[in-house]
N, C-alpha and C. Protein backbone atom coordinates (compact mmCIF):
# COMPACT_ATOMS: atom_id res chain seq x y z
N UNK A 1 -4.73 74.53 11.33
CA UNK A 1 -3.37 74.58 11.82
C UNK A 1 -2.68 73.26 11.48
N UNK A 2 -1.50 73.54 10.88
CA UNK A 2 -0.81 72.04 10.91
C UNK A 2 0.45 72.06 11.21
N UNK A 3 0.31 70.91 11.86
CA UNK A 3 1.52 70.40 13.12
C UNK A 3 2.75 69.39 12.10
N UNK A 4 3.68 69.99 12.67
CA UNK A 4 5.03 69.63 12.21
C UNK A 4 5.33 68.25 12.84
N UNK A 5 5.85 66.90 12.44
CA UNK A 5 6.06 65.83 13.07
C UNK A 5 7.03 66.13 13.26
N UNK A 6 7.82 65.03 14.31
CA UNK A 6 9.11 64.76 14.74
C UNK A 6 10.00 64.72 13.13
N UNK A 7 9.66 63.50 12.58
CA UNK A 7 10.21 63.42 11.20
C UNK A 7 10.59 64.55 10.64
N UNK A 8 9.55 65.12 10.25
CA UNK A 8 9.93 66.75 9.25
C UNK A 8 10.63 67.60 10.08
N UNK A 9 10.42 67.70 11.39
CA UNK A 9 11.54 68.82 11.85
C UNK A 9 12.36 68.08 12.22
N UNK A 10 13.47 66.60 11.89
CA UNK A 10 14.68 66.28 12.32
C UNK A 10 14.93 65.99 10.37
N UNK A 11 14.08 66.05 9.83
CA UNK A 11 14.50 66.02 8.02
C UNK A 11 14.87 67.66 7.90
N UNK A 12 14.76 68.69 8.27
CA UNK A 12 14.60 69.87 8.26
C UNK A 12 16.21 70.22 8.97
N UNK A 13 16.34 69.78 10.20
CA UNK A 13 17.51 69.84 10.37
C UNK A 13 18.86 69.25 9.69
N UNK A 14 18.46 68.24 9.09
CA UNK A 14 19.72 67.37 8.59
C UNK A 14 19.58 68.18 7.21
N UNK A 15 18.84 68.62 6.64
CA UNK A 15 19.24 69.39 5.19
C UNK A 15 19.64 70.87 5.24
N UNK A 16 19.36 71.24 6.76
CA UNK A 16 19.95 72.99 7.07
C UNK A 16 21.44 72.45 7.82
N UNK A 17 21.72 71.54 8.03
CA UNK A 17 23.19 71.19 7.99
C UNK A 17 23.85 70.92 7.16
N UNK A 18 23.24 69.94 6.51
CA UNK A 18 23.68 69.86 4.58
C UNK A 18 24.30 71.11 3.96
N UNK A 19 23.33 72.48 4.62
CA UNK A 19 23.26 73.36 3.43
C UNK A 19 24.50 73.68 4.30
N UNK A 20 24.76 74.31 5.56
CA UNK A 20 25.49 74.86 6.08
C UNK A 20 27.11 74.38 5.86
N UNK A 21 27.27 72.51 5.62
CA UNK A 21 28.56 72.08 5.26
C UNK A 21 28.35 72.18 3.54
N UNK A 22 27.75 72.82 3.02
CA UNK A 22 28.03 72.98 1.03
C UNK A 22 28.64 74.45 1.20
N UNK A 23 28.21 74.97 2.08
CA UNK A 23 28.37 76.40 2.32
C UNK A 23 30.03 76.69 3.07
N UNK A 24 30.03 75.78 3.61
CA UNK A 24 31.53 75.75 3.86
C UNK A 24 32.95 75.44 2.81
N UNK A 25 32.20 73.94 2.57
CA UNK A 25 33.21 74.04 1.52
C UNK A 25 33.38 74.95 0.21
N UNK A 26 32.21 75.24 0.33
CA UNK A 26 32.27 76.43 -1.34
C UNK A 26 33.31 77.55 -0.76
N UNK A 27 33.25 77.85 0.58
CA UNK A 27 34.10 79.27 0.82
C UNK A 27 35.63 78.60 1.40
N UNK A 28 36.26 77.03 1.49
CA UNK A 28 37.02 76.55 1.40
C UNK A 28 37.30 76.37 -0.01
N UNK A 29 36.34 76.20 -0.95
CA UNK A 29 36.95 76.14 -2.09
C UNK A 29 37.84 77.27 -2.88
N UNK A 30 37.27 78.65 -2.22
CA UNK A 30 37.79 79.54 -2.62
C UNK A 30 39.04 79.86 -2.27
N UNK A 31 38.97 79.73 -1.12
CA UNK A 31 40.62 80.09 -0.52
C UNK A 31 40.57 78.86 0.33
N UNK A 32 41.61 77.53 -0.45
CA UNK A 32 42.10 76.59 0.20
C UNK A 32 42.86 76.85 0.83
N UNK A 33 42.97 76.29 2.47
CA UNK A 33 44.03 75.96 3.16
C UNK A 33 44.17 74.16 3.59
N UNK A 34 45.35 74.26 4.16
CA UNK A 34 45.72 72.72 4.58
C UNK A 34 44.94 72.28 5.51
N UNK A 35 44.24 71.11 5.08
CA UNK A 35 43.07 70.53 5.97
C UNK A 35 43.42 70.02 7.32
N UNK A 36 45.43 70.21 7.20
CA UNK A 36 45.56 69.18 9.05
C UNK A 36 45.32 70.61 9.76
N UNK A 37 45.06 71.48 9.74
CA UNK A 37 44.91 72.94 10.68
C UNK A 37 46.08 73.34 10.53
N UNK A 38 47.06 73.93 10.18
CA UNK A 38 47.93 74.68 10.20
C UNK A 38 47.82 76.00 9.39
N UNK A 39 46.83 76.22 8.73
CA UNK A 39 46.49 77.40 8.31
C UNK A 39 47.57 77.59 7.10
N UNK A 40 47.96 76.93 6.44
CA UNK A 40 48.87 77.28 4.96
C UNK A 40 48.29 77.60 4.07
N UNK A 41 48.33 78.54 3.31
CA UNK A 41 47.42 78.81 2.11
C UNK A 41 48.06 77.09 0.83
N UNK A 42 46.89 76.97 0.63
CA UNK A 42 47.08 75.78 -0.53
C UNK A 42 46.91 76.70 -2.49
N UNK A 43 47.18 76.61 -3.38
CA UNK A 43 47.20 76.89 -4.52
C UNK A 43 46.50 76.44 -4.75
N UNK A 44 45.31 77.22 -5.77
CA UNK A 44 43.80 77.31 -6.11
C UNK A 44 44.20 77.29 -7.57
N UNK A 45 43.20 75.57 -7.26
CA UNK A 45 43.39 74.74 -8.59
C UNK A 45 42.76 75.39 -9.57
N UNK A 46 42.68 74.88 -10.75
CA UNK A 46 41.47 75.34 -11.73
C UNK A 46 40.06 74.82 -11.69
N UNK A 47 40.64 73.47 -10.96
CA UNK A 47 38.90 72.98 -10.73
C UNK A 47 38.84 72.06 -9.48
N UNK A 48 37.52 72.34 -8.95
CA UNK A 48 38.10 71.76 -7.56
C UNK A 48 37.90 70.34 -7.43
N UNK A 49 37.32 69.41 -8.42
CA UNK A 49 37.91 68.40 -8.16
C UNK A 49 39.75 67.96 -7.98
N UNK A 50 40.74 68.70 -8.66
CA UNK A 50 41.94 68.55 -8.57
C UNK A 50 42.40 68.84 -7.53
N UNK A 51 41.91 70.42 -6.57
CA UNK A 51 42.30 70.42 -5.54
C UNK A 51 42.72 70.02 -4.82
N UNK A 52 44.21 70.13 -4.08
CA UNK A 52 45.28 69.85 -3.35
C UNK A 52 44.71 69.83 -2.00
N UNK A 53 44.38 69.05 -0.84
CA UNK A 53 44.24 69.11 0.15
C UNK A 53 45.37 69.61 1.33
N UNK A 54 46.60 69.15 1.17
CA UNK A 54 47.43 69.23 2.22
C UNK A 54 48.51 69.93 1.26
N UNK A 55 49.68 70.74 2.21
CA UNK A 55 50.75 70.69 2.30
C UNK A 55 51.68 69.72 1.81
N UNK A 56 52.61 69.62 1.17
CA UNK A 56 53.60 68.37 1.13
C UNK A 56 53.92 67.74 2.76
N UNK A 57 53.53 66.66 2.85
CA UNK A 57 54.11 65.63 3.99
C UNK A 57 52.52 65.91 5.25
N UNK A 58 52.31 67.31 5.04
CA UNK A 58 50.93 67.67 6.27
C UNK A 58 49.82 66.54 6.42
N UNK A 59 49.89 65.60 5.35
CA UNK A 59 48.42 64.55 5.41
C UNK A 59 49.18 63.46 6.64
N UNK A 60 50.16 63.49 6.98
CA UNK A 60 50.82 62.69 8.03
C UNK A 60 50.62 63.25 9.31
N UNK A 61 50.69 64.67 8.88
CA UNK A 61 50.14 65.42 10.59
C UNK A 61 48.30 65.07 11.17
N UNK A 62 47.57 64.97 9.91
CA UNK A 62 46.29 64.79 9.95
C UNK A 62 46.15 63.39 10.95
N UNK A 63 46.74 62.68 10.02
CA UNK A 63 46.78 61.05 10.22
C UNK A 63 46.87 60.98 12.23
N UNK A 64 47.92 61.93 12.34
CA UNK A 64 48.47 61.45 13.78
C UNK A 64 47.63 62.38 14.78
N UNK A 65 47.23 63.92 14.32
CA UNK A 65 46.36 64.32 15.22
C UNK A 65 44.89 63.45 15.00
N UNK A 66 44.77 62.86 14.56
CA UNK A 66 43.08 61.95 14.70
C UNK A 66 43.99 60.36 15.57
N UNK A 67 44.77 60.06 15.23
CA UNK A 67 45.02 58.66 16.40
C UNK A 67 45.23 58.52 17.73
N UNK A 68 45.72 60.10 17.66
CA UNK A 68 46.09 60.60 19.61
C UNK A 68 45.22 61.61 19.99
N UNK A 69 44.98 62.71 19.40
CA UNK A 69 44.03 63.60 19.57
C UNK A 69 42.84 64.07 18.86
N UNK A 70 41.90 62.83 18.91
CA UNK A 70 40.81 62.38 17.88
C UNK A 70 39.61 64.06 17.99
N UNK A 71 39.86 64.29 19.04
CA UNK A 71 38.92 66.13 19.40
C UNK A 71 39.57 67.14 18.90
N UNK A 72 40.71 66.90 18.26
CA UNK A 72 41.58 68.31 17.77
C UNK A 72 41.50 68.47 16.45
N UNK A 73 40.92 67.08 15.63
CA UNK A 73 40.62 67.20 14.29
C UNK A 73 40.30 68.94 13.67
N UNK A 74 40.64 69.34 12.74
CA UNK A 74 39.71 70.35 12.27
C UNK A 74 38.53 70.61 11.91
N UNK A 75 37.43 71.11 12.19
CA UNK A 75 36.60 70.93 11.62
C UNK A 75 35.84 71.33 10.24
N UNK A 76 36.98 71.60 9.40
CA UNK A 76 37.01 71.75 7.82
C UNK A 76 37.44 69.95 7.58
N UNK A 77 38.03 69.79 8.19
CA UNK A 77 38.12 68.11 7.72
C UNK A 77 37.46 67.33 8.10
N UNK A 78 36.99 67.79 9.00
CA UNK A 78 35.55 66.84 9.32
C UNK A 78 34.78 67.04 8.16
N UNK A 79 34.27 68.44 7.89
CA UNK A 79 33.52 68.43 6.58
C UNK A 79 33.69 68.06 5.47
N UNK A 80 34.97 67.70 5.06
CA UNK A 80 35.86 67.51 3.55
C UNK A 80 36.32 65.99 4.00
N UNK A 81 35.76 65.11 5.30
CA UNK A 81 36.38 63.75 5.40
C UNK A 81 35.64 63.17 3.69
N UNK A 82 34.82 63.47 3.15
CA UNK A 82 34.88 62.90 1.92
C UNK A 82 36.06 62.89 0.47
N UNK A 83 37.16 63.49 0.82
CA UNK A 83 37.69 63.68 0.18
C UNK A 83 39.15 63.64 0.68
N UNK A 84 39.12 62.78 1.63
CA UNK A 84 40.47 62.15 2.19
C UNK A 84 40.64 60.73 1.97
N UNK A 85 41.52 60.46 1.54
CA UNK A 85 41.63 59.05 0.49
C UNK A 85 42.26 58.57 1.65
N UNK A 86 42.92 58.71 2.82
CA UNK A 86 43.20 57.57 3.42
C UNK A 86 42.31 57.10 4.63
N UNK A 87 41.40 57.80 4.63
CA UNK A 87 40.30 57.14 5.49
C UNK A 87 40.03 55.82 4.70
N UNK A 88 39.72 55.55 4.13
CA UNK A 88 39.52 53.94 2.89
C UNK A 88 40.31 52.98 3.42
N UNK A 89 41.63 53.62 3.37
CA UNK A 89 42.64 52.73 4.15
C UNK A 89 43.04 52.63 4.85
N UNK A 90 42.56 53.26 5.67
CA UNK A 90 42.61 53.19 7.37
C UNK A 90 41.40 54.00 8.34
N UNK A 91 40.41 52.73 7.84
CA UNK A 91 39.06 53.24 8.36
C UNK A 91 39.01 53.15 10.12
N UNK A 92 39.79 52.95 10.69
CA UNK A 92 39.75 52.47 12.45
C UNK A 92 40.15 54.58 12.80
N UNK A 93 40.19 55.46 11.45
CA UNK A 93 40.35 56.55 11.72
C UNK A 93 39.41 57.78 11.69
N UNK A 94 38.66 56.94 10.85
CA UNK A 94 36.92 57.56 10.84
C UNK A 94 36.15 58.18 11.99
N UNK A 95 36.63 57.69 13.27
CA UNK A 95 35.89 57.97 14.45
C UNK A 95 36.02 59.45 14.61
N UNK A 96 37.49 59.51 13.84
CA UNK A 96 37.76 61.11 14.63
C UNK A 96 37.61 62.09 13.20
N UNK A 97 37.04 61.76 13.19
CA UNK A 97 36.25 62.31 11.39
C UNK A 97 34.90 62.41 11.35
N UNK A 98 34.17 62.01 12.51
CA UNK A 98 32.50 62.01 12.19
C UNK A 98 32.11 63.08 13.74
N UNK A 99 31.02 63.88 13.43
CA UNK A 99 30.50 64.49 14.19
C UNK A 99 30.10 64.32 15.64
N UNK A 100 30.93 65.17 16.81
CA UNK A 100 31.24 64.78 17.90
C UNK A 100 30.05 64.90 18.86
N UNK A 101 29.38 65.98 18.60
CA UNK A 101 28.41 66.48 19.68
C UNK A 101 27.07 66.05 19.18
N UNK A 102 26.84 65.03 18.01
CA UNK A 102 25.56 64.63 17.73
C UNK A 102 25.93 63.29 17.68
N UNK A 103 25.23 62.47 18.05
CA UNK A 103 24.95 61.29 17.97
C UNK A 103 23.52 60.59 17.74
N UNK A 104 23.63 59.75 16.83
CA UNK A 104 22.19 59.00 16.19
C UNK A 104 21.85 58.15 17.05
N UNK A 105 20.13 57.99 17.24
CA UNK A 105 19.80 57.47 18.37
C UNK A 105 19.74 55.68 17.15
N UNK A 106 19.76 54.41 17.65
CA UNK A 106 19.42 53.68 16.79
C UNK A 106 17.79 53.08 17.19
N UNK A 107 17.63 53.48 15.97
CA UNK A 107 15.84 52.68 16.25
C UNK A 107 15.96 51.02 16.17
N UNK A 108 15.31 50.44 17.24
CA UNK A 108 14.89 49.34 17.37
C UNK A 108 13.94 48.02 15.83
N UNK A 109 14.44 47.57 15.58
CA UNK A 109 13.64 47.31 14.09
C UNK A 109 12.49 46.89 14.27
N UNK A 110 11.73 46.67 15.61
CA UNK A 110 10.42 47.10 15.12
C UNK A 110 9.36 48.20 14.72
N UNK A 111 10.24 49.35 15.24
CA UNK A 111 9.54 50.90 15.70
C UNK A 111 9.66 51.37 13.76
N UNK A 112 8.33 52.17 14.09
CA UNK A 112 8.05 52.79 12.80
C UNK A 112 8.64 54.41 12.74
């Protein structure tokens, strides 16, 4: 019989989340909408690196629902925060961009 460590079943989870946010955006890729939540259909680029994220002016709605209402984020933009260029420049906005209901425990630097 062999026993699963802590390690492999919390490596096991972080790559069946992996898969689950590739899996999202692939079916966001298909039918883009506007990442501040308003549900607008976006025009489906030819390739999705070009892909249009927002609405004209909507990346301002994003901006302001994460500074006042950091829990209302969408959570397609949570998944696609890699591909929001003004997090870079205004990283004090990140908080409301990273995953709410998990939190990393920090290991102590001696623990193996």
């Amino acid at each position: 019989m062999v026993s699963t460590s802590n390690r492999s079943e919390s490596m096991k989870a972080a790559w069946d989340a992996r898969r689950s946010q590739a899996a999202e955006v692939a079916a966001w890729t298909e039918h883009p909408t506007c990442l501040c939540g308003c549900g607008a259909e976006l025009k489906k680029a030819k390739s999705p690196a070009s892909q249009s994220n927002f609405k004209a002016g909507h990346d301002a709605v994003l901006k302001a629902t994460a500074l006042k209402r950091p829990n209302e984020v969408p959570e397609i933009a949570r998944t696609m925060r890699h591909r929001l260029g003004f997090l870079k420049t205004r990283p004090e906005l990140m908080k409301a961009f990273t995953a709410t209901g998990v939190r990393r425990q920090r290991r102590s630097p001696g623990a193996v």
